[in-house]
PDB file of N, CA and C in Angstrom:
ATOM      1  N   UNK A   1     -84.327 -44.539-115.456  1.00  0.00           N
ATOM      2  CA  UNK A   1     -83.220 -43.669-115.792  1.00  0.00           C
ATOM      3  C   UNK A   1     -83.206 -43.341-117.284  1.00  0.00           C
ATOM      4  N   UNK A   2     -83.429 -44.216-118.412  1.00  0.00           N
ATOM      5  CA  UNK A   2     -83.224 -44.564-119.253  1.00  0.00           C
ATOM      6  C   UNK A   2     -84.583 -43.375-120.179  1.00  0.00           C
ATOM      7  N   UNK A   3     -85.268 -43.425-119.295  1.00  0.00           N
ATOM      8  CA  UNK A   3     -86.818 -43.015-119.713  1.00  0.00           C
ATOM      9  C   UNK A   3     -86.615 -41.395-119.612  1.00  0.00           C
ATOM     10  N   UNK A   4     -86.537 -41.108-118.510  1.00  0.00           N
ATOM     11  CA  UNK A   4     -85.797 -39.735-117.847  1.00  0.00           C
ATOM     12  C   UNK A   4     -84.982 -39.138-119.233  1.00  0.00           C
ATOM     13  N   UNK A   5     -84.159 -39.543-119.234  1.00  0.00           N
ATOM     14  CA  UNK A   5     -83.144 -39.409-120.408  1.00  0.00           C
ATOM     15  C   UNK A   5     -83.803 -39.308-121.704  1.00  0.00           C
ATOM     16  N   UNK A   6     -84.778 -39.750-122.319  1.00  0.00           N
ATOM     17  CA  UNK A   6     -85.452 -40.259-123.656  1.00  0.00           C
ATOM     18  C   UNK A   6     -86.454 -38.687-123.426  1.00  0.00           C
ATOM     19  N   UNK A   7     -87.342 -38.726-122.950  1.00  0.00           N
ATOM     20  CA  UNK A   7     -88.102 -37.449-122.218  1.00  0.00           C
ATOM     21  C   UNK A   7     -87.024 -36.117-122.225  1.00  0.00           C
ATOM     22  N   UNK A   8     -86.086 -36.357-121.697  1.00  0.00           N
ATOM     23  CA  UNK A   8     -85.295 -35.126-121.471  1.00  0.00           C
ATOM     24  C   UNK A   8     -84.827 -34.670-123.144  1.00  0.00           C
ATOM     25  N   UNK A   9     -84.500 -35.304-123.988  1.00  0.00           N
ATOM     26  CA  UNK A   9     -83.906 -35.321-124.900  1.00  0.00           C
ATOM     27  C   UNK A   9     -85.114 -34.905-125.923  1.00  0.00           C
ATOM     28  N   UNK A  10     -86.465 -35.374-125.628  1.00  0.00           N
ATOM     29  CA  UNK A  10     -87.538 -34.957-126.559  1.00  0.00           C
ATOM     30  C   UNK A  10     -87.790 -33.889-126.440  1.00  0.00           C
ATOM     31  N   UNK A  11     -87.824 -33.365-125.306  1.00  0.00           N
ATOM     32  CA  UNK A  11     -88.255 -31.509-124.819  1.00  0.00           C
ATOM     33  C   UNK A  11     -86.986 -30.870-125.219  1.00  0.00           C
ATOM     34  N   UNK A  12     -86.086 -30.917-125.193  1.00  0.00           N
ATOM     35  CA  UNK A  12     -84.592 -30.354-126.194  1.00  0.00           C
ATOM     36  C   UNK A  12     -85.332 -30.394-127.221  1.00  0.00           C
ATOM     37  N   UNK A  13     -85.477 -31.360-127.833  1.00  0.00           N
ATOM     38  CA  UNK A  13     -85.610 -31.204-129.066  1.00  0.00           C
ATOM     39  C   UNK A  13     -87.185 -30.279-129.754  1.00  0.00           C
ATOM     40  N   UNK A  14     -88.070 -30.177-129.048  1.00  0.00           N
ATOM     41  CA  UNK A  14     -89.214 -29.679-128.921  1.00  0.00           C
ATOM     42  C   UNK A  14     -88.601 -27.795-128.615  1.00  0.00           C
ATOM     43  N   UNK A  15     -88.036 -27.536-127.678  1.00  0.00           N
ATOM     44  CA  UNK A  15     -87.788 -26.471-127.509  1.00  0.00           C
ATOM     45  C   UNK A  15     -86.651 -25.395-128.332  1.00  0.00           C
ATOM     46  N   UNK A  16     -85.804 -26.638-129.303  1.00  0.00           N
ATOM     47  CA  UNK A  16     -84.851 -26.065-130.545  1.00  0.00           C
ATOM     48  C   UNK A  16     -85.714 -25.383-131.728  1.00  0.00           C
ATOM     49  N   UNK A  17     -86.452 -26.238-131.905  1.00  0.00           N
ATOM     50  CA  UNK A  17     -88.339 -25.943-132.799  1.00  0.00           C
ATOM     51  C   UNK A  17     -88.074 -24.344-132.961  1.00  0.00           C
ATOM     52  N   UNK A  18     -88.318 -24.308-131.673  1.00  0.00           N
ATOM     53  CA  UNK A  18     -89.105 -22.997-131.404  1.00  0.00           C
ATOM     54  C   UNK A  18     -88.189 -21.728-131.016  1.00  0.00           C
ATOM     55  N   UNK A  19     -86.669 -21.472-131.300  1.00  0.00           N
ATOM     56  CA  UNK A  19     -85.727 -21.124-131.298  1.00  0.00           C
ATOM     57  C   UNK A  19     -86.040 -20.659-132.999  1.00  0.00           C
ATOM     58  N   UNK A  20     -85.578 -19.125-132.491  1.00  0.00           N
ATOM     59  CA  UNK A  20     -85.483 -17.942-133.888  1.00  0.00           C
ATOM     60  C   UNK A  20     -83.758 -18.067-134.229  1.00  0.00           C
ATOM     61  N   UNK A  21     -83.563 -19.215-135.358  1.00  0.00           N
ATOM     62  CA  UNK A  21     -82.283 -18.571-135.802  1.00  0.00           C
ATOM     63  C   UNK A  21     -81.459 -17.955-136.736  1.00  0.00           C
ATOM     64  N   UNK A  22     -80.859 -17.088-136.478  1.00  0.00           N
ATOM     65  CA  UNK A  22     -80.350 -15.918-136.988  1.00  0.00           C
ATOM     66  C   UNK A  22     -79.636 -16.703-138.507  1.00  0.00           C
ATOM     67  N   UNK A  23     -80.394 -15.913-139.822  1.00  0.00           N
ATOM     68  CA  UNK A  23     -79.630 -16.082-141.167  1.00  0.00           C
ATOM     69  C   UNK A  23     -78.459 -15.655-141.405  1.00  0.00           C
ATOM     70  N   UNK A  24     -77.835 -16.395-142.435  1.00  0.00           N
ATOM     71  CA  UNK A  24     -76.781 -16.687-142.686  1.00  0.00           C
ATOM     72  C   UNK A  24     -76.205 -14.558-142.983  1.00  0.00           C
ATOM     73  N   UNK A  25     -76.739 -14.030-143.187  1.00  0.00           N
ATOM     74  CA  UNK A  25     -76.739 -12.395-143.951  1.00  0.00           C
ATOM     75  C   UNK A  25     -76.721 -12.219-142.299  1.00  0.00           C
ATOM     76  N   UNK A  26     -77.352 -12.285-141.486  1.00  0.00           N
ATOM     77  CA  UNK A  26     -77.153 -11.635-139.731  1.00  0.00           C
ATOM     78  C   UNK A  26     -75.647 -12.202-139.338  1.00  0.00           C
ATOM     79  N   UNK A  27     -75.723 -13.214-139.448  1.00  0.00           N
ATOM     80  CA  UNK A  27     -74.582 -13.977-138.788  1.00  0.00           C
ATOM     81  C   UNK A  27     -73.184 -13.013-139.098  1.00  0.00           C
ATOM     82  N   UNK A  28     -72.705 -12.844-140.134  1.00  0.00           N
ATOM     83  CA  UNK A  28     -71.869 -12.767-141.204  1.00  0.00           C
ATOM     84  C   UNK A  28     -71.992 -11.254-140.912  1.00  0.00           C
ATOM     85  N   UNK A  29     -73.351 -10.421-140.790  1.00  0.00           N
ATOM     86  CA  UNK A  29     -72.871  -8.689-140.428  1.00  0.00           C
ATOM     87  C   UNK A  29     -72.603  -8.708-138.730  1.00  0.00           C
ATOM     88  N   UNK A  30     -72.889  -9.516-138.013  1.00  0.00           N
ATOM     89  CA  UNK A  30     -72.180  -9.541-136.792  1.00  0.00           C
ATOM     90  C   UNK A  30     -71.021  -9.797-136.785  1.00  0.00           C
ATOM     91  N   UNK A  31     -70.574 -10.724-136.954  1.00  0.00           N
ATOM     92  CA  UNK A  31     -69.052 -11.306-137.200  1.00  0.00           C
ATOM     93  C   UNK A  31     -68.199  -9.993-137.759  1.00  0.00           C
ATOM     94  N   UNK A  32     -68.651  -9.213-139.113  1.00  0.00           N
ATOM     95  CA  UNK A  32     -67.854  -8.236-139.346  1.00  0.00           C
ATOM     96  C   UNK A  32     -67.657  -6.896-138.293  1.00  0.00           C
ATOM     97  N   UNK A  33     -69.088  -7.066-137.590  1.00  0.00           N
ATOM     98  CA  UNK A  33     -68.709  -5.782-136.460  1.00  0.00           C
ATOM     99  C   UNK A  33     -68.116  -6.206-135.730  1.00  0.00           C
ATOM    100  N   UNK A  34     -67.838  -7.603-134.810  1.00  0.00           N
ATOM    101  CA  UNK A  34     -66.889  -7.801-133.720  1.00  0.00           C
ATOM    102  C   UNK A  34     -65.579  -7.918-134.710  1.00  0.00           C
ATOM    103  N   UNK A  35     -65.603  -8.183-135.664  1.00  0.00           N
ATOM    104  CA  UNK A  35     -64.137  -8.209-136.122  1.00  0.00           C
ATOM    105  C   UNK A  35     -63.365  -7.011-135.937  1.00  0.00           C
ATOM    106  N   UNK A  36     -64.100  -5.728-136.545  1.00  0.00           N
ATOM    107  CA  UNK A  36     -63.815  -4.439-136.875  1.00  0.00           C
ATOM    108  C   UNK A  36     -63.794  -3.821-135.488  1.00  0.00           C
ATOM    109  N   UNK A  37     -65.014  -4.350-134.550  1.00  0.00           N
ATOM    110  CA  UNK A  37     -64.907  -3.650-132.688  1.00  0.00           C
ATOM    111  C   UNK A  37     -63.265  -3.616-132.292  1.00  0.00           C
ATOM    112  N   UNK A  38     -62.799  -5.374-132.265  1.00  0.00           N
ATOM    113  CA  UNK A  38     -61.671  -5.716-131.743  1.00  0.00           C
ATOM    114  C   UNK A  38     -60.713  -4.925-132.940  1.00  0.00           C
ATOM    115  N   UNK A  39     -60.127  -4.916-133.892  1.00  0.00           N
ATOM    116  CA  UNK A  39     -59.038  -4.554-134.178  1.00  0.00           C
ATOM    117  C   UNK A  39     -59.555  -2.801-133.297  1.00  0.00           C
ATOM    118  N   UNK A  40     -60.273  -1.773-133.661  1.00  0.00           N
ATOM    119  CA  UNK A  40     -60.148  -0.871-133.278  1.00  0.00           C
ATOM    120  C   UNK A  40     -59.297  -1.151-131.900  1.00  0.00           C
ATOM    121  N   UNK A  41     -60.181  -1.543-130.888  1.00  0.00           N
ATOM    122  CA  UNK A  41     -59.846  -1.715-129.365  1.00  0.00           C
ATOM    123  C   UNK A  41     -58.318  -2.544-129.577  1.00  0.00           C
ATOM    124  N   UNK A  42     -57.843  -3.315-130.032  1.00  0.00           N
ATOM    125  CA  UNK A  42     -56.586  -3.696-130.410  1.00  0.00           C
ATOM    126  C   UNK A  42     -55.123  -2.357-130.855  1.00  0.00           C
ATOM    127  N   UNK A  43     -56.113  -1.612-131.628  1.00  0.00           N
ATOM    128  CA  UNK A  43     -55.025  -0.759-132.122  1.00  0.00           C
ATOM    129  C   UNK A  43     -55.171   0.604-130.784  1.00  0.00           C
ATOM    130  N   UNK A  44     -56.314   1.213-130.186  1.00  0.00           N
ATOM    131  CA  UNK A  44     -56.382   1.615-129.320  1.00  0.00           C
ATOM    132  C   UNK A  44     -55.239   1.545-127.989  1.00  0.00           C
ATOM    133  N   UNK A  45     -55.336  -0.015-128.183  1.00  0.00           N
ATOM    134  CA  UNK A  45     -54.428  -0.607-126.778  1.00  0.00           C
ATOM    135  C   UNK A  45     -53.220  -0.725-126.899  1.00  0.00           C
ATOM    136  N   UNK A  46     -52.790  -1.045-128.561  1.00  0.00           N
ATOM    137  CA  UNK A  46     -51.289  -0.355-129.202  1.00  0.00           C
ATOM    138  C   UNK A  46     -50.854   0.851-128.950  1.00  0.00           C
ATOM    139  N   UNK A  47     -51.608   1.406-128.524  1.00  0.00           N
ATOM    140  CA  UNK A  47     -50.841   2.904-129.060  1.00  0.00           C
ATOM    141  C   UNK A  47     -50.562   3.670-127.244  1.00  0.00           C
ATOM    142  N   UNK A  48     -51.669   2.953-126.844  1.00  0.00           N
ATOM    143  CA  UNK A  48     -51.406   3.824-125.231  1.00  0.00           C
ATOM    144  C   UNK A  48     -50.596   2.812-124.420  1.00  0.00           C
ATOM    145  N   UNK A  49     -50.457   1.168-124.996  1.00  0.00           N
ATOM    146  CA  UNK A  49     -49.109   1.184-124.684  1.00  0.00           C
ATOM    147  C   UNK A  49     -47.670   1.542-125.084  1.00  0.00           C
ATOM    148  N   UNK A  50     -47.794   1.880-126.276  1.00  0.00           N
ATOM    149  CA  UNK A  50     -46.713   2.537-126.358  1.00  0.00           C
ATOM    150  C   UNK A  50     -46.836   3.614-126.088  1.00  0.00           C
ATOM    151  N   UNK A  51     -47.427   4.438-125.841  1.00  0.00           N
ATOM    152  CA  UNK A  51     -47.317   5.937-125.189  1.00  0.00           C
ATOM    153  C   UNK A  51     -46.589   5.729-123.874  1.00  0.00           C
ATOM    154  N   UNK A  52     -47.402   4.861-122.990  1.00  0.00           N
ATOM    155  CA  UNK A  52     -47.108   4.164-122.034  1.00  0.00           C
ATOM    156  C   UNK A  52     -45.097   3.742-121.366  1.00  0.00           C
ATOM    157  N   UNK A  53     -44.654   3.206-122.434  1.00  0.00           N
ATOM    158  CA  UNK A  53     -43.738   2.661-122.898  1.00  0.00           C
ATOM    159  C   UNK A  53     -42.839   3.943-122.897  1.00  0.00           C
ATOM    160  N   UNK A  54     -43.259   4.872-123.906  1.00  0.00           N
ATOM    161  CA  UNK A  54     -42.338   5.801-124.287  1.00  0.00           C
ATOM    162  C   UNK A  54     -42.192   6.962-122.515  1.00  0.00           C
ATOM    163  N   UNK A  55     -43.106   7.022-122.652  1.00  0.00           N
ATOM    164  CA  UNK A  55     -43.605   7.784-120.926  1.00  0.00           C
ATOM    165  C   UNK A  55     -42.282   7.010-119.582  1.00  0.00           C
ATOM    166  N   UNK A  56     -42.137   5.590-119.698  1.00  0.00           N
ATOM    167  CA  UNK A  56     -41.402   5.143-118.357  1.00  0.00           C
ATOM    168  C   UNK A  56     -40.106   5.025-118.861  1.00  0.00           C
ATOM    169  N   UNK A  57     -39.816   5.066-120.323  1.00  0.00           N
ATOM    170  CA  UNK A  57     -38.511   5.252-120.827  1.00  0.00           C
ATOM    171  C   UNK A  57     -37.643   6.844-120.426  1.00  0.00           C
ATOM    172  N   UNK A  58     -38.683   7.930-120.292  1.00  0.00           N
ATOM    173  CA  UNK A  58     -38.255   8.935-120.637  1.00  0.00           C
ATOM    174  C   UNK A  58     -37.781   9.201-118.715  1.00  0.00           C
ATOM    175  N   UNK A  59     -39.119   8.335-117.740  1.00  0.00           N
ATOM    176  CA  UNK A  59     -38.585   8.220-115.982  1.00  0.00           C
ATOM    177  C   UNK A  59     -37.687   7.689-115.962  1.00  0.00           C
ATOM    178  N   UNK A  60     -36.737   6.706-116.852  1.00  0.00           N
ATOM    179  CA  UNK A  60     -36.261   5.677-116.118  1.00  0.00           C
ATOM    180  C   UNK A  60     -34.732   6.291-116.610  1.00  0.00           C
TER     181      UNK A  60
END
């Protein structure tokens, strides 16, 4: 069991090796586009609910 486990844990670690990871300058211009994606889609979803809003005020 013990062995299994020791083996399993060496090929993890063998296969992190070999993993491309993204610099600190990638990281950091992604992060600013999902930041900037979501507020858009945030303010998007502001506004057609209140359109929304103003629309069942004017049925009701």
């Amino acid at each position: 069991m013990f062995k299994k486990l020791a083996t399993f844990l060496k090929e993890v670690r063998l296969e992190l090796k070999k993993v491309s990871w993204p610099t600190r300058k990638e990281i950091s211009g992604s992060t600013g586009v999902v930041i900037i994606m979501v507020l858009i889609v945030a303010a998007y979803l502001g506004i057609v609910d209140n359109i929304l809003q103003q629309l069942m005020l004017l049925l009701h």
